[in-house]
Protein backbone atom coordinates (compact mmCIF):
# COMPACT_ATOMS: atom_id res chain seq x y z
CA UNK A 1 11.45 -12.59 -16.39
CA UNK A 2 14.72 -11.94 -14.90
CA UNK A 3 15.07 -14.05 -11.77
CA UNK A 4 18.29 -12.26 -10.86
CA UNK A 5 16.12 -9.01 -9.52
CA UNK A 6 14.23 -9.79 -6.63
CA UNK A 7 10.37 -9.92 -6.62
CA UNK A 8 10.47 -7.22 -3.96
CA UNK A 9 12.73 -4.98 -5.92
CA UNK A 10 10.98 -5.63 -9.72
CA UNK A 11 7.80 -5.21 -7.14
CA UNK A 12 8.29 -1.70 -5.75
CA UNK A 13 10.27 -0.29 -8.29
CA UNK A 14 7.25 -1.16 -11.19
CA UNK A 15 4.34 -0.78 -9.19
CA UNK A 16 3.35 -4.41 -9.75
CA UNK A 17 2.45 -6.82 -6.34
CA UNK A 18 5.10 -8.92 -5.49
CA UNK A 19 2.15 -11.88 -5.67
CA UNK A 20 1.49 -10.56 -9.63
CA UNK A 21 5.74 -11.02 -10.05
CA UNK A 22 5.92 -14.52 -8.09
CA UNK A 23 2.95 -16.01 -10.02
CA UNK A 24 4.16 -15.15 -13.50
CA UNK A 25 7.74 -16.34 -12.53
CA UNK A 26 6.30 -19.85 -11.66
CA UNK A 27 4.13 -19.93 -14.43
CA UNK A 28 1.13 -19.92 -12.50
CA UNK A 29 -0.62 -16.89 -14.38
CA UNK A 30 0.18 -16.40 -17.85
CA UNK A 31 0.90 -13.15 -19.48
CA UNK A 32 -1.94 -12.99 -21.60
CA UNK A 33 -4.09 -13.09 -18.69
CA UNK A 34 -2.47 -10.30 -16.29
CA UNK A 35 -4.39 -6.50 -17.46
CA UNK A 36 -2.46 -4.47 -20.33
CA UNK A 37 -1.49 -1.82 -17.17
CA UNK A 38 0.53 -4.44 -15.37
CA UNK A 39 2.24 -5.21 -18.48
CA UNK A 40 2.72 -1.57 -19.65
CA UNK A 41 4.43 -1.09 -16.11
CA UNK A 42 6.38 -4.34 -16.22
CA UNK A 43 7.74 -3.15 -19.48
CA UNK A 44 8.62 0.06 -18.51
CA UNK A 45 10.54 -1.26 -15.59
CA UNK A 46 12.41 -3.51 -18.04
CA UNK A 47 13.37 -0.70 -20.55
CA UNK A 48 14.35 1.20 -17.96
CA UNK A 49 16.83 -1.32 -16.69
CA UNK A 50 18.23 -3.48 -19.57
CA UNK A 51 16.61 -6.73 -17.66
């Protein structure tokens, strides 16, 4: 993940908690374990904006 966008913004703008954003980013939840909707929405936000 991007660590140039700020949790709060990849947050609000994806729909994700900013706790969901700050755990993957220090590795302390892995992808495979977060639910297919936060990664659908994660995605999204990342098509959306070339991150």
């Amino acid at each position: 993940m991007d660590k140039t966008v700020s949790t709060y913004r990849l947050a609000k703008e994806a729909g994700v908690s900013q706790s969901t954003i700050t755990r993957l980013r220090n590795k302390e939840r892995l992808f495979k374990n977060i639910t297919v909707e936060t990664l659908i929405k994660v995605q999204t936000w990342i098509d959306k904006n070339g991150k």
